[in-house]
N, C-alpha and C. Protein backbone atom coordinates (compact mmCIF):
# COMPACT_ATOMS: atom_id res chain seq x y z
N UNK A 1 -48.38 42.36 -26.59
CA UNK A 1 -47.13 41.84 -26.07
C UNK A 1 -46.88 40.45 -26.69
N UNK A 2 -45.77 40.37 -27.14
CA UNK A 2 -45.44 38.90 -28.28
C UNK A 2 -44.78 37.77 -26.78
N UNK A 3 -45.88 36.46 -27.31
CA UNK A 3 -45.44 35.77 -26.54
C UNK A 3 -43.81 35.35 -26.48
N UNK A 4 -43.20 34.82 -25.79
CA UNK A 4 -41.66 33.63 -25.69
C UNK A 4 -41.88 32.62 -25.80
N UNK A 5 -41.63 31.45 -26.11
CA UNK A 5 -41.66 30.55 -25.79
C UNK A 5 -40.54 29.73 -25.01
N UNK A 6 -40.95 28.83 -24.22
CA UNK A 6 -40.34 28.23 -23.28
C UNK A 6 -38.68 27.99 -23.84
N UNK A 7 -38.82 27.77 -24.67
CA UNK A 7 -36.88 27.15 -25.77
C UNK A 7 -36.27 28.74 -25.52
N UNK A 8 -37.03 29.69 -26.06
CA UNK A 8 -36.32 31.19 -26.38
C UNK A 8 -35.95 31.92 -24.85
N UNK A 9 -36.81 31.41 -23.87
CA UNK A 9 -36.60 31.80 -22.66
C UNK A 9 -35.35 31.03 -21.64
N UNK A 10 -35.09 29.92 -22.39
CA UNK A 10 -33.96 29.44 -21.76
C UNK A 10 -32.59 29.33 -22.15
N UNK A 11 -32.81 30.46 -23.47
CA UNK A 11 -31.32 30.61 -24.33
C UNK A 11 -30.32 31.56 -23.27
N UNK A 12 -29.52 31.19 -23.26
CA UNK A 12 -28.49 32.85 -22.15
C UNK A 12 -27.74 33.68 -23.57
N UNK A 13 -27.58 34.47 -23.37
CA UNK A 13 -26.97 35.25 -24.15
C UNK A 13 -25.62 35.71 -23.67
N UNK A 14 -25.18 34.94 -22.36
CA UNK A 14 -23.98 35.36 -21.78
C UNK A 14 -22.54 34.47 -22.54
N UNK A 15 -21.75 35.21 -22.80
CA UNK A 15 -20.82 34.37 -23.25
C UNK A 15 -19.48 33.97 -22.11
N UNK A 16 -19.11 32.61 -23.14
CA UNK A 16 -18.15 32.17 -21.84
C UNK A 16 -16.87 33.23 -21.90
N UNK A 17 -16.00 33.02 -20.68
CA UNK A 17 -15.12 33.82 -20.57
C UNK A 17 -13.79 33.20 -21.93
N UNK A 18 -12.94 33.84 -22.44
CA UNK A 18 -11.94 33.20 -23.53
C UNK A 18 -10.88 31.66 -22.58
N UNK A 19 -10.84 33.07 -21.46
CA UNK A 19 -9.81 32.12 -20.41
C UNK A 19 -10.58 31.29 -19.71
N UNK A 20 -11.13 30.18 -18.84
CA UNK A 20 -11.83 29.97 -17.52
C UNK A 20 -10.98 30.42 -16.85
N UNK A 21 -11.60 30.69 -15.55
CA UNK A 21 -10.69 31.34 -14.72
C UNK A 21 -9.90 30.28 -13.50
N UNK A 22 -10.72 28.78 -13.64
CA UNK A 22 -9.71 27.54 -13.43
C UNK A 22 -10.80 26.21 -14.31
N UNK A 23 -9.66 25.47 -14.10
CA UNK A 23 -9.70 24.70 -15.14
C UNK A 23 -8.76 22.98 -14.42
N UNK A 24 -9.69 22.39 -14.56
CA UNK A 24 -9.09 20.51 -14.07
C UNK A 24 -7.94 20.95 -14.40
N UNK A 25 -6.79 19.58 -13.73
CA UNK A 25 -5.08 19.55 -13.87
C UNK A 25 -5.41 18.49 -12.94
N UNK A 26 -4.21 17.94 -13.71
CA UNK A 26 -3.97 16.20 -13.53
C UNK A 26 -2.75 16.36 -12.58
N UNK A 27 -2.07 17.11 -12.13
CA UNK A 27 -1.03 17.34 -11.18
C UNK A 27 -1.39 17.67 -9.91
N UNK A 28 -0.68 17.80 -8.72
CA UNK A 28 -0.48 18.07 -7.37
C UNK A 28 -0.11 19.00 -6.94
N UNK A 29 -0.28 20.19 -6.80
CA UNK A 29 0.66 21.16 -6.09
C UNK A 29 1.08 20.80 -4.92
N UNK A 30 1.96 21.54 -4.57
CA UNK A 30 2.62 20.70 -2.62
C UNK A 30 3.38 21.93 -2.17
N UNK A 31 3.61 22.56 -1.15
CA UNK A 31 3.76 23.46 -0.21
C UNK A 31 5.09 22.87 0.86
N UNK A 32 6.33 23.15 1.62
CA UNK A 32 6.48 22.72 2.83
C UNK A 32 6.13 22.40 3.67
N UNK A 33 5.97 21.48 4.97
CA UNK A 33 5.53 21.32 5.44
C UNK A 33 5.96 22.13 6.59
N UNK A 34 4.80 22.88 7.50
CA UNK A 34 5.52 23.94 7.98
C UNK A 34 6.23 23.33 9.63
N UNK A 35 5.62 22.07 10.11
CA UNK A 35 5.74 21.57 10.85
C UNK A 35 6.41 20.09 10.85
N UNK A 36 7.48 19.85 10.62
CA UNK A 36 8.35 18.50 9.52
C UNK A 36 8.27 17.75 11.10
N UNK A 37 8.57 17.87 12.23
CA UNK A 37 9.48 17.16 13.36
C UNK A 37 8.19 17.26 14.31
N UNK A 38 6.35 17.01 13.95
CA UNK A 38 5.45 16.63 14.33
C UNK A 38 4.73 15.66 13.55
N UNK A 39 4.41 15.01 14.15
CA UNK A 39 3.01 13.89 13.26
C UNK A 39 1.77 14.74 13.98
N UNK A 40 0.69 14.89 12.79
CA UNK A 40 -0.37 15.48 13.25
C UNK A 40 -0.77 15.20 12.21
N UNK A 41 -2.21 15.59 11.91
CA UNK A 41 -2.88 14.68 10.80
C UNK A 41 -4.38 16.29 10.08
N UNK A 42 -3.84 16.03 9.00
CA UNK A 42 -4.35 16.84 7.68
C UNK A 42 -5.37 16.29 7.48
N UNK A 43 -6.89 16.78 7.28
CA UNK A 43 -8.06 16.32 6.67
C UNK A 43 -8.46 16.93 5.77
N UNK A 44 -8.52 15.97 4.80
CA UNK A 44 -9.37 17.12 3.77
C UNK A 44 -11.15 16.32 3.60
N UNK A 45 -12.27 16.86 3.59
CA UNK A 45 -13.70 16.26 2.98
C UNK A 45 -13.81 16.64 2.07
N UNK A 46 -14.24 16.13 1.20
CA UNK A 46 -14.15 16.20 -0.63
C UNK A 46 -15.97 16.20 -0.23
N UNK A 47 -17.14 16.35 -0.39
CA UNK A 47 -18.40 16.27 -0.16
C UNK A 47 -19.06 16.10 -1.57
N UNK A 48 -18.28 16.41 -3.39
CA UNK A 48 -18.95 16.35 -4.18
C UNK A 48 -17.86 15.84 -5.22
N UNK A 49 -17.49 14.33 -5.26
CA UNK A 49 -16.72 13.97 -5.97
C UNK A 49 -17.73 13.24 -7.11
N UNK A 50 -16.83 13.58 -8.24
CA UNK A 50 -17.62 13.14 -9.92
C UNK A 50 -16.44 12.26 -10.75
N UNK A 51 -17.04 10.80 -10.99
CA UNK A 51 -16.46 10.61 -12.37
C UNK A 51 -17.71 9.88 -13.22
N UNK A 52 -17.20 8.85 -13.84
CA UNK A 52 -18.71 8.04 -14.69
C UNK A 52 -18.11 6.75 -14.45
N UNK A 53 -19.49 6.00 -14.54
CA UNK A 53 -19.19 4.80 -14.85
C UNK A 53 -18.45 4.01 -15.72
N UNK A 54 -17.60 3.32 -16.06
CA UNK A 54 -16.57 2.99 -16.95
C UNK A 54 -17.85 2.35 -17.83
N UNK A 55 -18.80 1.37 -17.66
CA UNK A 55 -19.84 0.66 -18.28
C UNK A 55 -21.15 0.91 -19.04
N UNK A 56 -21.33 2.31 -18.06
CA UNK A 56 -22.77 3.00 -18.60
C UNK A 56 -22.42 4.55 -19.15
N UNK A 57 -21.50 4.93 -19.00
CA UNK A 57 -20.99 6.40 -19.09
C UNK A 57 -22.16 7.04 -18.61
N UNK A 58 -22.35 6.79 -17.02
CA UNK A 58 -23.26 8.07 -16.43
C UNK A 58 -22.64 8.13 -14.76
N UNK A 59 -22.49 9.06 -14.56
CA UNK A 59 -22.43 9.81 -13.47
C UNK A 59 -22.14 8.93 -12.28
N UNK A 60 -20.83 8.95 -11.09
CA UNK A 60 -21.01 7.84 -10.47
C UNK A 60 -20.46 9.39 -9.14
N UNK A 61 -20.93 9.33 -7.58
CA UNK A 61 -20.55 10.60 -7.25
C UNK A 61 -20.18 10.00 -6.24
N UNK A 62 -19.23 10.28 -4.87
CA UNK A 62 -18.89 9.84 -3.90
C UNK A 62 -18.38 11.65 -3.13
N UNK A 63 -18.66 10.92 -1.66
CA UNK A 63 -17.79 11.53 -0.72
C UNK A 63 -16.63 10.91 0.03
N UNK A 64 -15.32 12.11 0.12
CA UNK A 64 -13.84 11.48 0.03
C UNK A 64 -13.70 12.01 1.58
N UNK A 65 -13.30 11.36 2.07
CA UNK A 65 -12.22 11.57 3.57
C UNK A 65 -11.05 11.15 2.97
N UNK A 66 -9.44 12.26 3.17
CA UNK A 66 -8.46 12.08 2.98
C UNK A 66 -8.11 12.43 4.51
N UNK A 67 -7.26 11.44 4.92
CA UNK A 67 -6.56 12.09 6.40
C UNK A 67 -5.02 12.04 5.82
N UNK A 68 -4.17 12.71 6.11
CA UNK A 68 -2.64 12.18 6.00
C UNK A 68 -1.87 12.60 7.01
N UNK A 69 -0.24 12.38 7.58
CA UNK A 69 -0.25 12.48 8.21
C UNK A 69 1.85 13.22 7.31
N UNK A 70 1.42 14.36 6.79
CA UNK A 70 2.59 14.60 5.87
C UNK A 70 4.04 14.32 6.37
N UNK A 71 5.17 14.61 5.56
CA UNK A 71 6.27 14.22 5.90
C UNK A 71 6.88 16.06 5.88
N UNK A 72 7.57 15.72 4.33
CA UNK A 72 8.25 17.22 4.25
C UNK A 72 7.42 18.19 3.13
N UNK A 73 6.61 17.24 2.58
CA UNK A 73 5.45 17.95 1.56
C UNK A 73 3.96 18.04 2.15
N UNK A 74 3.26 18.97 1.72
CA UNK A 74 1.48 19.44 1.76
C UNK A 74 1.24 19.05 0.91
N UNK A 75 -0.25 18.77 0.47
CA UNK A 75 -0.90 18.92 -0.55
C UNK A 75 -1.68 20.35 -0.39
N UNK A 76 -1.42 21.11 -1.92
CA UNK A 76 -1.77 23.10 -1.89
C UNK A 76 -3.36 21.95 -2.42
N UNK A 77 -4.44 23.05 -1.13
CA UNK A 77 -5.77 22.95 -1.04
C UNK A 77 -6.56 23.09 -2.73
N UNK A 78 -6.59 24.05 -3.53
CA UNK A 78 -6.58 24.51 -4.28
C UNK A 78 -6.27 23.26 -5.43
N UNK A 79 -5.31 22.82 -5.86
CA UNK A 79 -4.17 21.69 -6.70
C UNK A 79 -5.08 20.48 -6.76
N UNK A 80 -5.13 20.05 -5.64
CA UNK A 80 -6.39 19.27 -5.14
C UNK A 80 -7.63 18.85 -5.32
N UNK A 81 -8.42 20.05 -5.22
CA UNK A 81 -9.37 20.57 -5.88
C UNK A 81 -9.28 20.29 -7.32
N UNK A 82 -8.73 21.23 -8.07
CA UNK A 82 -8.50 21.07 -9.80
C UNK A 82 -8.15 19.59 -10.39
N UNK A 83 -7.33 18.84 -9.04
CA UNK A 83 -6.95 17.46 -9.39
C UNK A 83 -8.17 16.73 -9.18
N UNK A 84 -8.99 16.78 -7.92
CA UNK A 84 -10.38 15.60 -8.39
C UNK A 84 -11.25 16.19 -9.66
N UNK A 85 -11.48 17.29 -9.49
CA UNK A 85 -12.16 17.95 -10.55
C UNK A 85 -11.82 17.14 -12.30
N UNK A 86 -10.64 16.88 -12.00
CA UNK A 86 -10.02 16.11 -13.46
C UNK A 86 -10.76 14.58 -13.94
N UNK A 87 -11.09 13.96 -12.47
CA UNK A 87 -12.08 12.47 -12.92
C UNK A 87 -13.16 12.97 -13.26
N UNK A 88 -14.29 13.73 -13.46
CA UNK A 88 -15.01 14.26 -14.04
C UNK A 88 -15.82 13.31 -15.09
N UNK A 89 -14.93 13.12 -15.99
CA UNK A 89 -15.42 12.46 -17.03
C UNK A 89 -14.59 11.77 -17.36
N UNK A 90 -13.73 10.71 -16.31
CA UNK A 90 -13.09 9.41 -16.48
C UNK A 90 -13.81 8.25 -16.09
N UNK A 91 -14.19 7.72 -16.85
CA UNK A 91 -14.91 6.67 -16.62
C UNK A 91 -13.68 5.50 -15.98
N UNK A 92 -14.25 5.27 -14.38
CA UNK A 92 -13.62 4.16 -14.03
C UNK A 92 -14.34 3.61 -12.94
N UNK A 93 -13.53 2.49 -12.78
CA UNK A 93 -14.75 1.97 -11.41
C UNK A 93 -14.16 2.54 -9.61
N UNK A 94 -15.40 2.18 -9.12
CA UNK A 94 -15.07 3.03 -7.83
C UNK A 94 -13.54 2.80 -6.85
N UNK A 95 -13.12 1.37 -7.04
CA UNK A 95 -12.29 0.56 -6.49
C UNK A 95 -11.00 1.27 -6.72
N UNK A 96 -11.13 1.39 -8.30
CA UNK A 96 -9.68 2.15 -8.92
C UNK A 96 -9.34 3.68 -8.66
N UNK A 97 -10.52 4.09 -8.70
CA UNK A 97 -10.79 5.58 -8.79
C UNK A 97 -9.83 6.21 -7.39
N UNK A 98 -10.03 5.28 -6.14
CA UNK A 98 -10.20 5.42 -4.62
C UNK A 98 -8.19 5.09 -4.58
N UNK A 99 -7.85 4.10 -5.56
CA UNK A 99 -6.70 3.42 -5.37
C UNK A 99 -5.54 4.67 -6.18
N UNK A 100 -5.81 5.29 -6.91
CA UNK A 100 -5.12 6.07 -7.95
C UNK A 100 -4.71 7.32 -7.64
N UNK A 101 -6.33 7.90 -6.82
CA UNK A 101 -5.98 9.07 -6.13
C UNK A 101 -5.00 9.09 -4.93
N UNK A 102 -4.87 7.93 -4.18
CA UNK A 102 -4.13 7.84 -3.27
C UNK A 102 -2.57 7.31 -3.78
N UNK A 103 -2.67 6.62 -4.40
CA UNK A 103 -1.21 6.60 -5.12
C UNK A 103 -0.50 8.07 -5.77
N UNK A 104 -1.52 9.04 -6.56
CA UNK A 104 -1.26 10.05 -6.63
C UNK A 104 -0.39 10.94 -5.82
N UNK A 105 -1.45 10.92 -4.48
CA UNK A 105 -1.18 11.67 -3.35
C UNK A 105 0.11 10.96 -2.79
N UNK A 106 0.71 10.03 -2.38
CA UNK A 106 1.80 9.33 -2.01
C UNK A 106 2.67 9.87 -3.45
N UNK A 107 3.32 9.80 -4.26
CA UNK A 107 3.86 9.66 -5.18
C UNK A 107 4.42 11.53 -5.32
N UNK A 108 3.35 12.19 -5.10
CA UNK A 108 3.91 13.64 -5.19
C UNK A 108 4.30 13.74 -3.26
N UNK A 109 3.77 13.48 -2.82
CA UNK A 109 4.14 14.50 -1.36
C UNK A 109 5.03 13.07 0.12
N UNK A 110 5.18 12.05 -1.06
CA UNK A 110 5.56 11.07 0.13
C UNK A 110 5.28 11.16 1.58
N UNK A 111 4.31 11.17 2.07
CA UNK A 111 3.80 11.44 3.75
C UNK A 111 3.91 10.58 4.23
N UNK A 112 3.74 10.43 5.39
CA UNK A 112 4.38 9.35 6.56
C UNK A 112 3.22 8.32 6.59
N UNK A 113 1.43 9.00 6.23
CA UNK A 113 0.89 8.08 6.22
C UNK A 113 -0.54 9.20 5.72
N UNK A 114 -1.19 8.09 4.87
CA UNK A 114 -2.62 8.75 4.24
C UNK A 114 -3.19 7.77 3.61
N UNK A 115 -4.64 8.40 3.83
CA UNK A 115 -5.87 7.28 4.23
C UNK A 115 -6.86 7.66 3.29
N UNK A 116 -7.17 7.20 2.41
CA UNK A 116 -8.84 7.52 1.38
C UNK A 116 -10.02 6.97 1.77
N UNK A 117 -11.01 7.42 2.28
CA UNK A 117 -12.42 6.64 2.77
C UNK A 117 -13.47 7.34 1.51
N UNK A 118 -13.75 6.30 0.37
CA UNK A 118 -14.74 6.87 -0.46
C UNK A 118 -15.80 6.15 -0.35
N UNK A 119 -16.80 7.21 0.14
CA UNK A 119 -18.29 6.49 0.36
C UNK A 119 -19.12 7.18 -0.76
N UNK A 120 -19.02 5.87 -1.88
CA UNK A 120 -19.72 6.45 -3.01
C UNK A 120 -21.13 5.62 -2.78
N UNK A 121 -22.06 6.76 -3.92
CA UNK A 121 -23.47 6.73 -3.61
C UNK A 121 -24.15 5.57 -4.19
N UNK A 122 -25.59 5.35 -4.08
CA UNK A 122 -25.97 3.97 -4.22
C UNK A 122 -26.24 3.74 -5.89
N UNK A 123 -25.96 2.68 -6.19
CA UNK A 123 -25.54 2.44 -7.91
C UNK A 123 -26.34 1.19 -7.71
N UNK A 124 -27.47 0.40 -8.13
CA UNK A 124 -28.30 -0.50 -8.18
C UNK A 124 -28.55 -0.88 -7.05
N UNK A 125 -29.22 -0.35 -6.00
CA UNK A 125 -29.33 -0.40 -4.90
C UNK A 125 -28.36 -1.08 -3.62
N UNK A 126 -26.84 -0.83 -4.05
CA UNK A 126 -25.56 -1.20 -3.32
C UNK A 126 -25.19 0.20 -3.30
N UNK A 127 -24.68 0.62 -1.98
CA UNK A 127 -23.71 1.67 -1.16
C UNK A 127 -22.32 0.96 -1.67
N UNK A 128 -21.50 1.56 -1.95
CA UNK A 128 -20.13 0.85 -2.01
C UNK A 128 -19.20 2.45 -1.45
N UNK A 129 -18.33 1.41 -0.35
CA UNK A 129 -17.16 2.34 0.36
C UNK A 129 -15.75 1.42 0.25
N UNK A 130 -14.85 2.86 -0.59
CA UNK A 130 -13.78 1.72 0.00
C UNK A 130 -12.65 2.69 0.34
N UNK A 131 -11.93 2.22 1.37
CA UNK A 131 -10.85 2.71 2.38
C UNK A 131 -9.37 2.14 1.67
N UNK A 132 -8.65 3.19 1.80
CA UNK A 132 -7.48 2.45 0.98
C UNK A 132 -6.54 3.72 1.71
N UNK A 133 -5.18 2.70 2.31
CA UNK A 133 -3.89 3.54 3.00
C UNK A 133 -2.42 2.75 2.58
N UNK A 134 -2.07 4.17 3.23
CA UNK A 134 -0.29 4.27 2.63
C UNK A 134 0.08 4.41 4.37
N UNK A 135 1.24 4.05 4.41
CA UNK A 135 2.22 3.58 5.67
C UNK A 135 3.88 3.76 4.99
N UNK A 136 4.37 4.78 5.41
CA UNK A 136 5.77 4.82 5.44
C UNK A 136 6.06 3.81 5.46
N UNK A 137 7.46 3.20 5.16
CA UNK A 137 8.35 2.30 5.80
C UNK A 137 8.77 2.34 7.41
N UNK A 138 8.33 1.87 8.10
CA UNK A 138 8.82 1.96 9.60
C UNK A 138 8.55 3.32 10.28
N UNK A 139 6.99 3.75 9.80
CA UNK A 139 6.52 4.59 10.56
C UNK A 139 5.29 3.88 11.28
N UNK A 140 5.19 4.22 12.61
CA UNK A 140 3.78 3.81 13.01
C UNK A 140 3.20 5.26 14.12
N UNK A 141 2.61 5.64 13.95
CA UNK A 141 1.31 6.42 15.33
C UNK A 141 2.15 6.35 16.50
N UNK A 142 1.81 7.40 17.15
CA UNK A 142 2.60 7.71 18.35
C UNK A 142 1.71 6.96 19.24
N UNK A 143 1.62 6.38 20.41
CA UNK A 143 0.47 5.66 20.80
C UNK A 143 -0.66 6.61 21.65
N UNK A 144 -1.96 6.70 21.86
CA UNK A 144 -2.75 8.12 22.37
C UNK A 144 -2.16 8.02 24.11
N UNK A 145 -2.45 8.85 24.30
CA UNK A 145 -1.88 9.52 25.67
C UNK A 145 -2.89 8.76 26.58
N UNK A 146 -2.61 8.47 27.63
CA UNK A 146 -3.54 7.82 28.65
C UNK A 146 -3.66 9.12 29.66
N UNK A 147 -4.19 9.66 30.48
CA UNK A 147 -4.93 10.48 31.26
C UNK A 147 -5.22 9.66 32.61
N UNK A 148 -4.96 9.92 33.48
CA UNK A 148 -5.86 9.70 34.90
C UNK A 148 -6.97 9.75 35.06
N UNK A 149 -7.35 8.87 35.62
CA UNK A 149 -8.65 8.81 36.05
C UNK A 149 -9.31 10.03 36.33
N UNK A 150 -10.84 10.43 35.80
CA UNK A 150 -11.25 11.25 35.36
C UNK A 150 -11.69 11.81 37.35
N UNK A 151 -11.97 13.23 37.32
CA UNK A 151 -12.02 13.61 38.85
C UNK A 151 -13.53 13.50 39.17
N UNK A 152 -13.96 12.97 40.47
CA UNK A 152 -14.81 12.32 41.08
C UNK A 152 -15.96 13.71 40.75
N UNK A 153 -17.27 13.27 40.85
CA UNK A 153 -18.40 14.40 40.35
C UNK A 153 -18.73 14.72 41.69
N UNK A 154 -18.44 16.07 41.64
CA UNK A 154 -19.90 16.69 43.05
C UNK A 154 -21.17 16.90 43.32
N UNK A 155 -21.47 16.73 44.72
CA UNK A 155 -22.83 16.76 44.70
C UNK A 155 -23.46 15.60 44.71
C-alpha cells in the first residue's frame, strides 16, 4: 500500500461552483415596513463580524447589536448579511467601521432611530466597544408604561 503524504492528503479535488451561490454587496436591501403607525424596535446580533486592521492587515472581529426602531423602510435580513460580509477585507479601524455601517443603515431605510453596539475583540490586550446612534429629527421613545404596584404575596 503506497504511502500519502500529509501535502497530497490535504489537496480537495472539489471544484468551486462557476456561480457562488452568494456573494458580499455593498448595498441594502429594504422591504416595507409592515407596521409604519408603531414604534417597536428591530434587533439584529451580528455574532461573527470580520474586517482587518487598516495597520497590520490581519483580522480584527467584533460582535454587532443593531436595534432600530424603522420608519417606512426594513432592512431585508439576508442584504445585511451580504452587506457586513463586504468589510471582510477592508481594512479600517474599529471606530469607523461601527460609524459607516450605521450611516449606511440610516441613509438607505431612514428609521426613526438605530443604534450600533460593536464589541470588538481584544487587539493588544484592550477590549474596544463602541456605540454609535441615529435620532430622527423630533422623534423621541414613547415613555415605558408604569404598572401598579405589584399584588401583595401569599402565605
Amino acid at each position: 500500500m503506497a504511502k500519502t503524504s500529509r501535502r497530497e492528503a490535504a489537496v480537495s479535488i472539489r471544484r468551486a461552483p462557476s456561480v457562488p451561490p452568494t456573494s458580499p454587496q455593498k448595498h441594502l436591501d429594504v422591504f416595507a415596513n409592515p407596521a409604519p403607525g408603531r414604534d417597536y424596535v428591530i434587533q439584529f446580533v451580528i455574532p461573527e463580524f470580520t474586517c482587518t486592521c487598516p495597520l497590520t492587515g490581519q483580522p480584527d472581529f467584533a460582535r454587532f447589536t443593531i436595534d432600530m426602531v424603522a420608519d417606512k423602510l426594513c432592512v431585508e435580513l439576508k442584504s445585511l448579511k451580504l452587506y457586513l460580509w463586504s468589510y471582510r477585507n477592508v481594512g479600517a479601524f474599529h471606530e469607523r467601521v461601527t460609524n459607516d455601517i450605521l450611516d449606511n443603515i440610516v441613509a438607505t431605510t431612514r428609521p426613526r432611530f438605530a443604534r450600533i453596539h460593536a464589541r470588538w475583540n481584544v487587539r493588544g490586550g484592550i477590549y474596544t466597544n463602541v456605540t454609535a446612534e441615529h435620532r430622527a429629527k423630533g422623534w423621541k421613545p414613547l415613555a415605558p408604561l408604569a404598572f401598579g404596584e405589584p399584588p401583595p404575596q401569599l402565605g
